[in-house]
C-alpha atoms as a PDB file:
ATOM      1  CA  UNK A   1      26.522 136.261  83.515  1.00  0.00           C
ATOM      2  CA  UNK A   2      27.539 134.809  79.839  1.00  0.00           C
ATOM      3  CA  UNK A   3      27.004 131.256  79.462  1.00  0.00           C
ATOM      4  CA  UNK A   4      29.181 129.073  78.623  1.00  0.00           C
ATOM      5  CA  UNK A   5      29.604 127.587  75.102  1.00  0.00           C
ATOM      6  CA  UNK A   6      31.593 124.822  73.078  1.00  0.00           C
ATOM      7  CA  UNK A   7      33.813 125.451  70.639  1.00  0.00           C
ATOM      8  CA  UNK A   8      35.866 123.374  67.951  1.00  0.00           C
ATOM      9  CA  UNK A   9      39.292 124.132  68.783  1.00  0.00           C
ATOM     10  CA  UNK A  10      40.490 123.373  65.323  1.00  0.00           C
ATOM     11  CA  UNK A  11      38.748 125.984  64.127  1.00  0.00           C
ATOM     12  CA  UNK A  12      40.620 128.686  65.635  1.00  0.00           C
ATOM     13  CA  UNK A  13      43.242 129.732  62.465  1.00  0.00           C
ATOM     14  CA  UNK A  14      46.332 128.812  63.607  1.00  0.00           C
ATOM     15  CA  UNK A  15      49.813 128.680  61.992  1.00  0.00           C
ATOM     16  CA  UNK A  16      51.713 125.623  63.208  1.00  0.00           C
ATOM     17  CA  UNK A  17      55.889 125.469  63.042  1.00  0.00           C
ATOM     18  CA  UNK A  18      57.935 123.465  64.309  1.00  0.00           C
ATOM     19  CA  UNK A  19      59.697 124.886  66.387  1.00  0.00           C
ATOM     20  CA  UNK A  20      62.780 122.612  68.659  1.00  0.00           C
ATOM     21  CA  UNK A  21      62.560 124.861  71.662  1.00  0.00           C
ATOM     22  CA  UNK A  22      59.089 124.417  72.087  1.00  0.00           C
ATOM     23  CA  UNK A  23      58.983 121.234  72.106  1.00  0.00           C
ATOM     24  CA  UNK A  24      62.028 121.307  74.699  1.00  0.00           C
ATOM     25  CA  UNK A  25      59.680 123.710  76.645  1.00  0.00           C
ATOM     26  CA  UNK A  26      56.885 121.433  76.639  1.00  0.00           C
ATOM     27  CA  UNK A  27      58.549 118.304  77.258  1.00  0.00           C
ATOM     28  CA  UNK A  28      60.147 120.034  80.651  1.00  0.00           C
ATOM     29  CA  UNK A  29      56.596 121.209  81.277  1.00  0.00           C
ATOM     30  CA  UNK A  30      54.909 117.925  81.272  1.00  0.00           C
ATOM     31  CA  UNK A  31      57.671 116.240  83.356  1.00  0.00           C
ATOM     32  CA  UNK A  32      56.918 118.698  85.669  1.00  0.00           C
ATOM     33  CA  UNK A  33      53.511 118.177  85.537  1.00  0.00           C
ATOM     34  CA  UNK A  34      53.948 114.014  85.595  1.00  0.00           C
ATOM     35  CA  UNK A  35      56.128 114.709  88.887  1.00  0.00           C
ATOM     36  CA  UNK A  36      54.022 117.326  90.573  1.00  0.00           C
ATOM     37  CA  UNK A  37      50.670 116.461  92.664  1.00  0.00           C
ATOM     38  CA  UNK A  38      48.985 113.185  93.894  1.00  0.00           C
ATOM     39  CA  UNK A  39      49.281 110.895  91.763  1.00  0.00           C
ATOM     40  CA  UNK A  40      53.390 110.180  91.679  1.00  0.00           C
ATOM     41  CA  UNK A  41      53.066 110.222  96.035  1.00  0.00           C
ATOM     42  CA  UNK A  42      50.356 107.193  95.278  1.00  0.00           C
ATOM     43  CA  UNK A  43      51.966 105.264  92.724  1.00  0.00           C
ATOM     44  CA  UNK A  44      55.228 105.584  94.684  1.00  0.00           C
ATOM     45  CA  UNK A  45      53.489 104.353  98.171  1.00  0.00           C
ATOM     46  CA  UNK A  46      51.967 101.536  95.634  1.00  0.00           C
ATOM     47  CA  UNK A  47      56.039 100.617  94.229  1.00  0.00           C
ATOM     48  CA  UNK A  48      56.949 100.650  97.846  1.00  0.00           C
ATOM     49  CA  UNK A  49      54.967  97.620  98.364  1.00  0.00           C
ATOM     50  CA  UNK A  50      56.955  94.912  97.010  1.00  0.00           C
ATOM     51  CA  UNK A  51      60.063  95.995  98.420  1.00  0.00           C
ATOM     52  CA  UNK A  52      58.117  96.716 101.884  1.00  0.00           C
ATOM     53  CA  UNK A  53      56.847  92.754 101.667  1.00  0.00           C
ATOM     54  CA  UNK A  54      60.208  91.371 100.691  1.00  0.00           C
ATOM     55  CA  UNK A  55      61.465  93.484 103.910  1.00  0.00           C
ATOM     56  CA  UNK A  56      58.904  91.694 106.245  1.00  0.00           C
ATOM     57  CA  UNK A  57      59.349  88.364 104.320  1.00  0.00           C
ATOM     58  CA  UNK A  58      62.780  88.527 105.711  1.00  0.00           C
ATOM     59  CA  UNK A  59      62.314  88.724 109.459  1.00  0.00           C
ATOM     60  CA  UNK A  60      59.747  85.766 109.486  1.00  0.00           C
ATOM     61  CA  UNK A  61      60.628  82.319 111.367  1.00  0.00           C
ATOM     62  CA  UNK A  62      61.360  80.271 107.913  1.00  0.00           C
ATOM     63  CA  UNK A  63      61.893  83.267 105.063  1.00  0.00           C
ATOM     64  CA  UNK A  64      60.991  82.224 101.321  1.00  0.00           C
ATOM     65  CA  UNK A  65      64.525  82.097  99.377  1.00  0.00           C
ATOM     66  CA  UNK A  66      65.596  85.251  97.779  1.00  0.00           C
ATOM     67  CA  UNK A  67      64.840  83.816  94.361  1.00  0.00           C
ATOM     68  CA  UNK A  68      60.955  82.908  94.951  1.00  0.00           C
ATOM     69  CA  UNK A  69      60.627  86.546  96.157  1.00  0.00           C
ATOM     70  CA  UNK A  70      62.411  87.641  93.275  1.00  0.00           C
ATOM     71  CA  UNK A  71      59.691  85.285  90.915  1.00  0.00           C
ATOM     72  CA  UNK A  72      57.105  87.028  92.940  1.00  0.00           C
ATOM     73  CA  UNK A  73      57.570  90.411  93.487  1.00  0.00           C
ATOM     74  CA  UNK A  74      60.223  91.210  90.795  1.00  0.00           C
ATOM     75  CA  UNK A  75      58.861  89.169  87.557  1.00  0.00           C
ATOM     76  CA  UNK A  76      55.130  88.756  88.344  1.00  0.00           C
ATOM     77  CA  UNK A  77      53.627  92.099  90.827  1.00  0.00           C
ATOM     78  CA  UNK A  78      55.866  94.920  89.091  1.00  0.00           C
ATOM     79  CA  UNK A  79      55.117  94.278  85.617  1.00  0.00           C
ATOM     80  CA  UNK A  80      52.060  92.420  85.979  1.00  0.00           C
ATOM     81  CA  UNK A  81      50.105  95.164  87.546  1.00  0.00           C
ATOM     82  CA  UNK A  82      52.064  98.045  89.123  1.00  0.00           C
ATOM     83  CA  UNK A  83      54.056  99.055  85.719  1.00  0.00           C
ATOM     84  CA  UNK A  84      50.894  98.687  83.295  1.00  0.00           C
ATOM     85  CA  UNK A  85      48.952 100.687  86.345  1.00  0.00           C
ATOM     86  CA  UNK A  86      51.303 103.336  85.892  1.00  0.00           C
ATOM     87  CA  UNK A  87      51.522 103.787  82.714  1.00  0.00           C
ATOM     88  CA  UNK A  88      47.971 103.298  81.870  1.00  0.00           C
ATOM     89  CA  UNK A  89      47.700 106.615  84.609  1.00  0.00           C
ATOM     90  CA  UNK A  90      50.053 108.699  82.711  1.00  0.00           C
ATOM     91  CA  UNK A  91      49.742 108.134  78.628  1.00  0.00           C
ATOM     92  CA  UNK A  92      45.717 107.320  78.791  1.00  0.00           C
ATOM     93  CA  UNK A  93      46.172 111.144  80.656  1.00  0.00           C
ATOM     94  CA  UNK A  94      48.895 112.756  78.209  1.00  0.00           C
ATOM     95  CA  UNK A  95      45.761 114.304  76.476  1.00  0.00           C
ATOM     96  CA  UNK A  96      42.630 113.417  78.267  1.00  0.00           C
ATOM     97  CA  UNK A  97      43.817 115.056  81.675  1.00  0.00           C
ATOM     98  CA  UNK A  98      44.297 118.396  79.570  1.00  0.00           C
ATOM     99  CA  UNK A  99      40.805 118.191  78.227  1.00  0.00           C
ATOM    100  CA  UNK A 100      39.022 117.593  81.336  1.00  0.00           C
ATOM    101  CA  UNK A 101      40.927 120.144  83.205  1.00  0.00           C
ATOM    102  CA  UNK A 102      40.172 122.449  80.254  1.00  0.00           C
ATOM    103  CA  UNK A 103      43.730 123.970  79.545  1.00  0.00           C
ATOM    104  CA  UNK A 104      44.001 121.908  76.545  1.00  0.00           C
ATOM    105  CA  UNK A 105      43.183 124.970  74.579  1.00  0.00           C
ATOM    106  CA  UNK A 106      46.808 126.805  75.641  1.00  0.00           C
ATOM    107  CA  UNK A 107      48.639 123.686  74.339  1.00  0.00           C
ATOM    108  CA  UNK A 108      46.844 124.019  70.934  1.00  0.00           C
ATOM    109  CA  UNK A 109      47.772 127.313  70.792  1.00  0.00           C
ATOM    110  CA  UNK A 110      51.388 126.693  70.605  1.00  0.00           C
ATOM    111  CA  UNK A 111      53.327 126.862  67.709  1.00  0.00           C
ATOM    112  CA  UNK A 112      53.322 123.426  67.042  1.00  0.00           C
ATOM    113  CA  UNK A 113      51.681 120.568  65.320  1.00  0.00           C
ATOM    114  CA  UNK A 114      49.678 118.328  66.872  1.00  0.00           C
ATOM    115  CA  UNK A 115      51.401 115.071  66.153  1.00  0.00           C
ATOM    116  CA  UNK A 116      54.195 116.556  67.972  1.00  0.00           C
ATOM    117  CA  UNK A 117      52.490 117.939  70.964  1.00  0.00           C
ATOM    118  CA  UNK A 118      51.178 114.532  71.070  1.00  0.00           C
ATOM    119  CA  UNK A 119      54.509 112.674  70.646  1.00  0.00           C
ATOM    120  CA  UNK A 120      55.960 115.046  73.374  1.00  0.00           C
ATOM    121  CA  UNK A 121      53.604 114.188  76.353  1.00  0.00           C
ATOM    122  CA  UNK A 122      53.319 110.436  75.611  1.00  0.00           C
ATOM    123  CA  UNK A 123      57.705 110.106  75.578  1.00  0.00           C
ATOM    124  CA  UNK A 124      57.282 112.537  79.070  1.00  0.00           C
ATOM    125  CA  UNK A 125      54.922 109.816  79.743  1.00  0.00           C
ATOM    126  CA  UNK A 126      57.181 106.659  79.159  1.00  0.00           C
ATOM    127  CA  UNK A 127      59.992 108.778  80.775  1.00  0.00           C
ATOM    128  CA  UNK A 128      58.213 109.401  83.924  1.00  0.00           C
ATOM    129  CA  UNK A 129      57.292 105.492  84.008  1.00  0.00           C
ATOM    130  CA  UNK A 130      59.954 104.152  82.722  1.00  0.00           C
ATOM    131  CA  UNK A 131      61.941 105.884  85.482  1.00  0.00           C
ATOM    132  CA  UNK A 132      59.362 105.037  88.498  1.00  0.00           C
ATOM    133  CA  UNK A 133      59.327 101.499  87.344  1.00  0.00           C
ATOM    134  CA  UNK A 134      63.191 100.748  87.539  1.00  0.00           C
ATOM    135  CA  UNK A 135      63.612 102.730  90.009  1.00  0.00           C
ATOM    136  CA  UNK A 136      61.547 100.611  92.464  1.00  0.00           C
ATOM    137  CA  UNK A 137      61.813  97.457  90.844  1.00  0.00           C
ATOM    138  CA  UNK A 138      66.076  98.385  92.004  1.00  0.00           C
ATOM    139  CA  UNK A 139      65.302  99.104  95.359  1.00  0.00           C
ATOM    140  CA  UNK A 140      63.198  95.918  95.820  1.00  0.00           C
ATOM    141  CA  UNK A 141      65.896  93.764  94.216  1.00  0.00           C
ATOM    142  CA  UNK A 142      68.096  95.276  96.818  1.00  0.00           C
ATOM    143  CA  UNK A 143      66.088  94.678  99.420  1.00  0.00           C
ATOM    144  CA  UNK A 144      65.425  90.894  97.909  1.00  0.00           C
ATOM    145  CA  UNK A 145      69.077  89.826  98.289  1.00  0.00           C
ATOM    146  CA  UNK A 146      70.262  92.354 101.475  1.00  0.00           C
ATOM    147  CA  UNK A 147      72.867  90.206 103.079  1.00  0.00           C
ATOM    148  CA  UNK A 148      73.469  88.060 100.127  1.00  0.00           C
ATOM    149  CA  UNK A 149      76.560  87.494  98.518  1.00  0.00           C
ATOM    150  CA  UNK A 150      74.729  87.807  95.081  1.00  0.00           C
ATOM    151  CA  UNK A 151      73.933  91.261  95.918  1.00  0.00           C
ATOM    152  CA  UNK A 152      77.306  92.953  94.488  1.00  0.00           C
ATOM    153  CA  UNK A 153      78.167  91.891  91.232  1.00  0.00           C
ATOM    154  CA  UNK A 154      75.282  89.144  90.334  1.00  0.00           C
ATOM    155  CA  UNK A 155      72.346  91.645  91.217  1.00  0.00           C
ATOM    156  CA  UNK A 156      73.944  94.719  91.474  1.00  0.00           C
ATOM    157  CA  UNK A 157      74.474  96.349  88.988  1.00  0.00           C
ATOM    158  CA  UNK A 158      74.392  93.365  85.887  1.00  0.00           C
ATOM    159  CA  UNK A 159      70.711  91.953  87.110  1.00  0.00           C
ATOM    160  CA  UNK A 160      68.756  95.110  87.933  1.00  0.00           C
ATOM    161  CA  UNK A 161      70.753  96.859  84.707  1.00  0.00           C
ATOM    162  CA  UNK A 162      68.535  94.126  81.963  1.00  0.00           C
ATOM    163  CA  UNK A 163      65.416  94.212  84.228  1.00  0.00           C
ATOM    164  CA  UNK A 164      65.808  98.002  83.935  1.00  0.00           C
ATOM    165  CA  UNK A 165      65.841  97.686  80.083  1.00  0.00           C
ATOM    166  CA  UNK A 166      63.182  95.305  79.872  1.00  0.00           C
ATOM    167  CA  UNK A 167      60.598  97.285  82.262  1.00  0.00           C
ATOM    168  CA  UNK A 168      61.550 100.336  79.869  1.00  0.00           C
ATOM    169  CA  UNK A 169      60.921  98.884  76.913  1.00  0.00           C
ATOM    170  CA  UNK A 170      57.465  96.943  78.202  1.00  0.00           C
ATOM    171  CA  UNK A 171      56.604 100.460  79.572  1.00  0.00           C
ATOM    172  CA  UNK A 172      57.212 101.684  75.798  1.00  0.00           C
ATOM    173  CA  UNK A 173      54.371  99.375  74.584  1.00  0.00           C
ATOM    174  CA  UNK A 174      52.046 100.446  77.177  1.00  0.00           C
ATOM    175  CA  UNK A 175      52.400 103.827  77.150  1.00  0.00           C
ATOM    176  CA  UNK A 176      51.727 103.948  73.215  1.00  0.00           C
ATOM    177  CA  UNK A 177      49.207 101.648  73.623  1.00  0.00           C
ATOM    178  CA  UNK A 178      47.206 103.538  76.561  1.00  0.00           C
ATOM    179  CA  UNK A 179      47.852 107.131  75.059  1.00  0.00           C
ATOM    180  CA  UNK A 180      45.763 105.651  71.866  1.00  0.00           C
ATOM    181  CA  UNK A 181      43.108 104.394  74.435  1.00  0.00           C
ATOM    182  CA  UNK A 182      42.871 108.029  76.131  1.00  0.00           C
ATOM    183  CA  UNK A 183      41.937 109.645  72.515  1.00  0.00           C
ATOM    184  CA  UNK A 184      39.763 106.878  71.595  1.00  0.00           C
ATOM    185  CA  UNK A 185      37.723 106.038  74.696  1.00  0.00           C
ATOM    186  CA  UNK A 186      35.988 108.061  76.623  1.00  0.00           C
ATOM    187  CA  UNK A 187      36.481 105.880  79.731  1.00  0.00           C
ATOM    188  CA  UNK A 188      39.550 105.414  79.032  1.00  0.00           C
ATOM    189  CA  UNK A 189      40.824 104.611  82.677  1.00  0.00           C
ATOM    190  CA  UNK A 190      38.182 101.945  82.657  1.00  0.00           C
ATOM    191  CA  UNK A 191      38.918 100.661  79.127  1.00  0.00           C
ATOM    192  CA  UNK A 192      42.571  99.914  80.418  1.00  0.00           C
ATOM    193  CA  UNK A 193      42.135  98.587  84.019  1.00  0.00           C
ATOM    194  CA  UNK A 194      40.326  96.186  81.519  1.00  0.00           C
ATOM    195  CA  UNK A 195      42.542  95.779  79.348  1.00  0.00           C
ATOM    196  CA  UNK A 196      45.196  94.661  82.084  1.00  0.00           C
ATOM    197  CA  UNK A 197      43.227  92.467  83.811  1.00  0.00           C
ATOM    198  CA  UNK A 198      41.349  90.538  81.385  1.00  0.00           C
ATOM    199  CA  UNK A 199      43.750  90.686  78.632  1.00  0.00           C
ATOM    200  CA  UNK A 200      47.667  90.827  80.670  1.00  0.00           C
ATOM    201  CA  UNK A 201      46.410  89.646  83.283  1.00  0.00           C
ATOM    202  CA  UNK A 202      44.379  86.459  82.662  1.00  0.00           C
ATOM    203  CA  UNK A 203      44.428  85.347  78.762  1.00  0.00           C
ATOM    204  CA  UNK A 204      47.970  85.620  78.857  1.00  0.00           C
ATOM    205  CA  UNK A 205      48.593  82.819  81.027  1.00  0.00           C
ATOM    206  CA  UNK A 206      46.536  80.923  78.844  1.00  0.00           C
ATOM    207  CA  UNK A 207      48.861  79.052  75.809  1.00  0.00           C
ATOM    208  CA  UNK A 208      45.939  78.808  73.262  1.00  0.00           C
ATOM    209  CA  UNK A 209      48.753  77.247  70.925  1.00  0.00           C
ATOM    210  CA  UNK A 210      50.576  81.099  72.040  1.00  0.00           C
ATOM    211  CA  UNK A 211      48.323  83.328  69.909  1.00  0.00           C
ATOM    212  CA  UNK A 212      46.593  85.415  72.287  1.00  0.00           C
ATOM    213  CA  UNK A 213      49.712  85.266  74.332  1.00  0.00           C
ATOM    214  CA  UNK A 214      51.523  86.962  71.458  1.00  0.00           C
ATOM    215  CA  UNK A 215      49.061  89.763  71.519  1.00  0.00           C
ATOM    216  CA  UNK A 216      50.076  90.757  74.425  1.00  0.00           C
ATOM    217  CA  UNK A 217      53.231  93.120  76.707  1.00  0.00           C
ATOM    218  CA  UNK A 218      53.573  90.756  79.223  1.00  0.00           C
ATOM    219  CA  UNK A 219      54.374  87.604  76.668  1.00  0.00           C
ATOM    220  CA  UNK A 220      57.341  89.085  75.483  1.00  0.00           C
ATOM    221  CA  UNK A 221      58.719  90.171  78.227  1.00  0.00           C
ATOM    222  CA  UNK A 222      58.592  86.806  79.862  1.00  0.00           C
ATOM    223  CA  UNK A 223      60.008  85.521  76.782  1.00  0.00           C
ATOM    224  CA  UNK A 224      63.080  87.966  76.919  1.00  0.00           C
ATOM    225  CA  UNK A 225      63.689  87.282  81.079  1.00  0.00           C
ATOM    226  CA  UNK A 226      63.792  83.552  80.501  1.00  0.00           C
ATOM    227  CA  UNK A 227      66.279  84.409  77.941  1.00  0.00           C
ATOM    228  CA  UNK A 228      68.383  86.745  79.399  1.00  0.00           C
ATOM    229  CA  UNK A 229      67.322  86.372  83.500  1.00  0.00           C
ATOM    230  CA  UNK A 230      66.145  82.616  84.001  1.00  0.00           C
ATOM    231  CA  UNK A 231      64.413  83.514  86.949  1.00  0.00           C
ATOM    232  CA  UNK A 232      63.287  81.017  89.443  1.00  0.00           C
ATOM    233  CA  UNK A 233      60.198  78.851  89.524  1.00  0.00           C
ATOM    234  CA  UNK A 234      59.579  80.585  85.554  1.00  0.00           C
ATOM    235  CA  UNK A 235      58.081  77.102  84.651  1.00  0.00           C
ATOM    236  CA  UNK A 236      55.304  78.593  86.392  1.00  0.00           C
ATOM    237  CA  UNK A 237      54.806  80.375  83.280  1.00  0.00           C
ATOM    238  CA  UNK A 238      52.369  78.922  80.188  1.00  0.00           C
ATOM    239  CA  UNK A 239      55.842  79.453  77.680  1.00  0.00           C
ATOM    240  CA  UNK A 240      57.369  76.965  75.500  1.00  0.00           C
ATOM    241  CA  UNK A 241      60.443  78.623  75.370  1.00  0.00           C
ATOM    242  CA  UNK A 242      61.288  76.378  71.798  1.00  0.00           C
ATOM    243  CA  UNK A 243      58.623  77.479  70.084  1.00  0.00           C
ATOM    244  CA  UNK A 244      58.805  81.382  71.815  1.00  0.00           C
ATOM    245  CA  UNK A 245      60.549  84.087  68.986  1.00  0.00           C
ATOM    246  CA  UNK A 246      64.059  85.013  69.846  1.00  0.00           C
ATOM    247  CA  UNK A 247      64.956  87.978  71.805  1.00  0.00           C
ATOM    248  CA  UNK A 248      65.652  90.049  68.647  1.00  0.00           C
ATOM    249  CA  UNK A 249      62.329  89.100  67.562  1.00  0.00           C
ATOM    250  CA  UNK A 250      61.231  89.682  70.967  1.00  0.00           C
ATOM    251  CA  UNK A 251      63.146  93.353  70.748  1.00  0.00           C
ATOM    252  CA  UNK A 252      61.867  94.127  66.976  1.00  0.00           C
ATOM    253  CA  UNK A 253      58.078  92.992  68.047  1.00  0.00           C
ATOM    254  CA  UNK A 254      57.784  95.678  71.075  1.00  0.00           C
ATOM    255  CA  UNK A 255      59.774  98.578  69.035  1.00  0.00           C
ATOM    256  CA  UNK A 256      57.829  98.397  66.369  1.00  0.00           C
ATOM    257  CA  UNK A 257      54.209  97.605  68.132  1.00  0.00           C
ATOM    258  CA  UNK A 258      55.316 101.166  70.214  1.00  0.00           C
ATOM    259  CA  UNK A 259      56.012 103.322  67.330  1.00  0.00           C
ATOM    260  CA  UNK A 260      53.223 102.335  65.400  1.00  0.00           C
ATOM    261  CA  UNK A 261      50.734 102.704  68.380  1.00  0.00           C
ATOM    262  CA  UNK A 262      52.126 106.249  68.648  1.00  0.00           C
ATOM    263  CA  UNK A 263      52.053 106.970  64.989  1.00  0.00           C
ATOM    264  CA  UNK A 264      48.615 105.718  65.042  1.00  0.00           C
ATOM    265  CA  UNK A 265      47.648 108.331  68.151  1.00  0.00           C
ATOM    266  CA  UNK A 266      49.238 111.195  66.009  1.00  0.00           C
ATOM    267  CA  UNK A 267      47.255 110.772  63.166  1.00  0.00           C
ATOM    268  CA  UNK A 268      44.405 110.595  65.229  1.00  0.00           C
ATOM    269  CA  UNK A 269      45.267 113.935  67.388  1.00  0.00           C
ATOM    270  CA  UNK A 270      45.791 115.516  63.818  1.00  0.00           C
ATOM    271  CA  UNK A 271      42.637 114.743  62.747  1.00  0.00           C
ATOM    272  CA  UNK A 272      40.087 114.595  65.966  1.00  0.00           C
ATOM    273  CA  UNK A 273      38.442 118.017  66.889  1.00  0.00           C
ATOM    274  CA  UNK A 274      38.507 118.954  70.320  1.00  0.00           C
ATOM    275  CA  UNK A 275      35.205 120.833  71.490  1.00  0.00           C
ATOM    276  CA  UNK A 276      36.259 123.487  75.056  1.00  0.00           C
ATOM    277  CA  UNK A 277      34.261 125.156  76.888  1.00  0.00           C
ATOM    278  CA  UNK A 278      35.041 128.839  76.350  1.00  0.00           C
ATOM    279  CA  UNK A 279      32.708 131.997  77.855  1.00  0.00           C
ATOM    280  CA  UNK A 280      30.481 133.303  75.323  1.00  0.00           C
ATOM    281  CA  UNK A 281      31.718 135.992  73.580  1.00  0.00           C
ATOM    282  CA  UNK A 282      35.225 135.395  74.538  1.00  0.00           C
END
C-alpha cells in the first residue's frame, strides 16, 4: 500500500485564464454546494427561532407589543448572532472546507486564477447568506405584526425591503471579513465565534467615546436603522446618534471595509501554498 504524501499544490505547472464560463460554472457549483447537506437544514431550524418565539409570544395572557418584539428579535437576535453565525459558517468555509475535505486540489486545477476562484466562493458565500438572512428576518416580521394593520404597506413590503438591504450589506462585511479569517487561522471557526462574541457582541455596546464601536458590523448597522427604521426601545443602544457618521458614511464605511477584506483574501490565496495529501507516486 503507497503512503500517503504532501504536496505543494502550487507547484504543479499550471496555466491560469480567465475564463467567464468557468467562473459561471463554479459559482453555480458552490451555490449548490452552500444549499446542499446539513448545515443550511441547521441554520434554517436556528432562523426559525425568532419567528417561532414571536408566534408563541402572541398567544400568551398579556403579549409584548409588536414593536418590542420587533427590537428583540428583528434588530438585536438576527444580526447580533444568527446572521454573523451564518456567515462566519459559510466564508470562514469558502476555502477551508475544500482543504479539509481534500478536493481543493480539482478547484486549483481549473483554468483560473486564484484570486478569482477565491472571489467566486466568498460572493456564493454572501449570496447564500445574504438570502437566508432576509429571508427569515421577512417571515419573522410577518409573523411580528400578523393581524396588524401595519402589516400591509408599513411592514410589508417598505420595512422588511431596507432591513433586507441592511442585513445584505452587514452580511457583505462579514463574509469578507470571515473568508480572510478561514485562510489565516487555522481555527478559524473558533477565531470567529470569538470574534462575535467578544468583539460584536460585547465591546460594541460599550461607547468608549465610539472607537471600538466603529470597529465593528454591528455599529453601523445600528447607526443606519435608527436612521432609516427608528425602531422601538433603540435608546437601548450605547449610540449618540449626533455624533454617529451619516448613512452615506455609514454606506461608504461597509462597501469599502468588504472589498478591501476580499482584496486582502485574494492576495493572500495568490500567494499562500496549499500542501494535499496525494498517494505516492500519483
Amino acid at each position: 500500500m503507497s503512503v500517503p504524501t504532501t504536496t505543494a499544490v502550487s507547484d504543479v505547472p499550471i496555466r491560469r485564464g480567465f475564463m467567464a464560463s468557468a467562473l459561471a460554472a463554479l459559482f453555480v457549483l458552490t451555490l449548490r454546494q452552500n444549499l446542499h447537506g446539513r448545515r443550511p437544514l441547521v441554520l434554517s431550524l436556528l432562523f426559525l427561532l425568532p419567528a417561532v418565539l414571536a408566534a408563541v409570544f402572541q398567544f400568551v395572557p398579556y403579549p409584548p407589543a409588536p414593536e418590542m418584539l420587533e427590537f428583540a428579535l428583528v434588530f438585536n437576535l438576527i444580526p447580533h448572532a444568527l446572521a454573523p453565525l451564518t456567515a462566519l459558517l459559510y466564508a470562514a468555509g469558502a476555502i477551508q472546507d475544500e482543504v479539509e475535505e481534500q478536493t481543493l486540489t480539482y478547484l486549483l486545477l481549473r483554468p483560473l486564477p486564484r484570486w478569482a476562484l477565491y472571489g467566486t466562493r466568498l460572493v456564493a458565500a454572501w449570496l447564500t447568506t445574504a438570502v437566508l438572512t432576509v429571508l427569515f428576518t421577512t417571515l419573522t416580521l410577518t409573523v411580528i405584526y400578523w393581524n396588524t394593520p401595519e402589516l400591509w404597506g408599513g411592514v410589508l413590503p417598505r420595512r422588511a425591503a431596507v432591513l433586507a438591504g441592511l442585513m445584505a450589506l452587514a452580511q457583505a462585511g462579514y463574509c469578507s471579513l470571515f473568508g480572510l479569517f478561514g485562510l489565516l487561522a487555522r481555527r478559524a471557526l473558533i477565531a470567529g465565534l470569538a470574534y462575535i462574541i467578544i468583539i460584536e457582541g460585547i465591546l460594541s455596546n460599550f461607547n468608549f467615546e465610539a472607537v471600538v464601536q466603529r470597529l465593528t458590523v454591528t455599529y453601523y448597522f445600528r447607526v443606519l436603522s435608527l436612521r432609516w427604521l427608528v425602531p422601538s426601545r433603540s435608546g437601548e443602544w450605547p449610540l449618540d446618534l449626533t455624533a454617529a457618521p451619516s448613512a452615506d458614511e455609514c454606506l461608504l464605511t461597509l462597501l469599502a471595509v468588504s472589498v478591501l477584506f476580499l482584496l486582502l483574501g485574494a492576495i493572500l490565496m495568490r500567494q499562500r501554498e496549499f500542501r494535499m495529501k496525494t498517494a505516492e507516486g500519483r
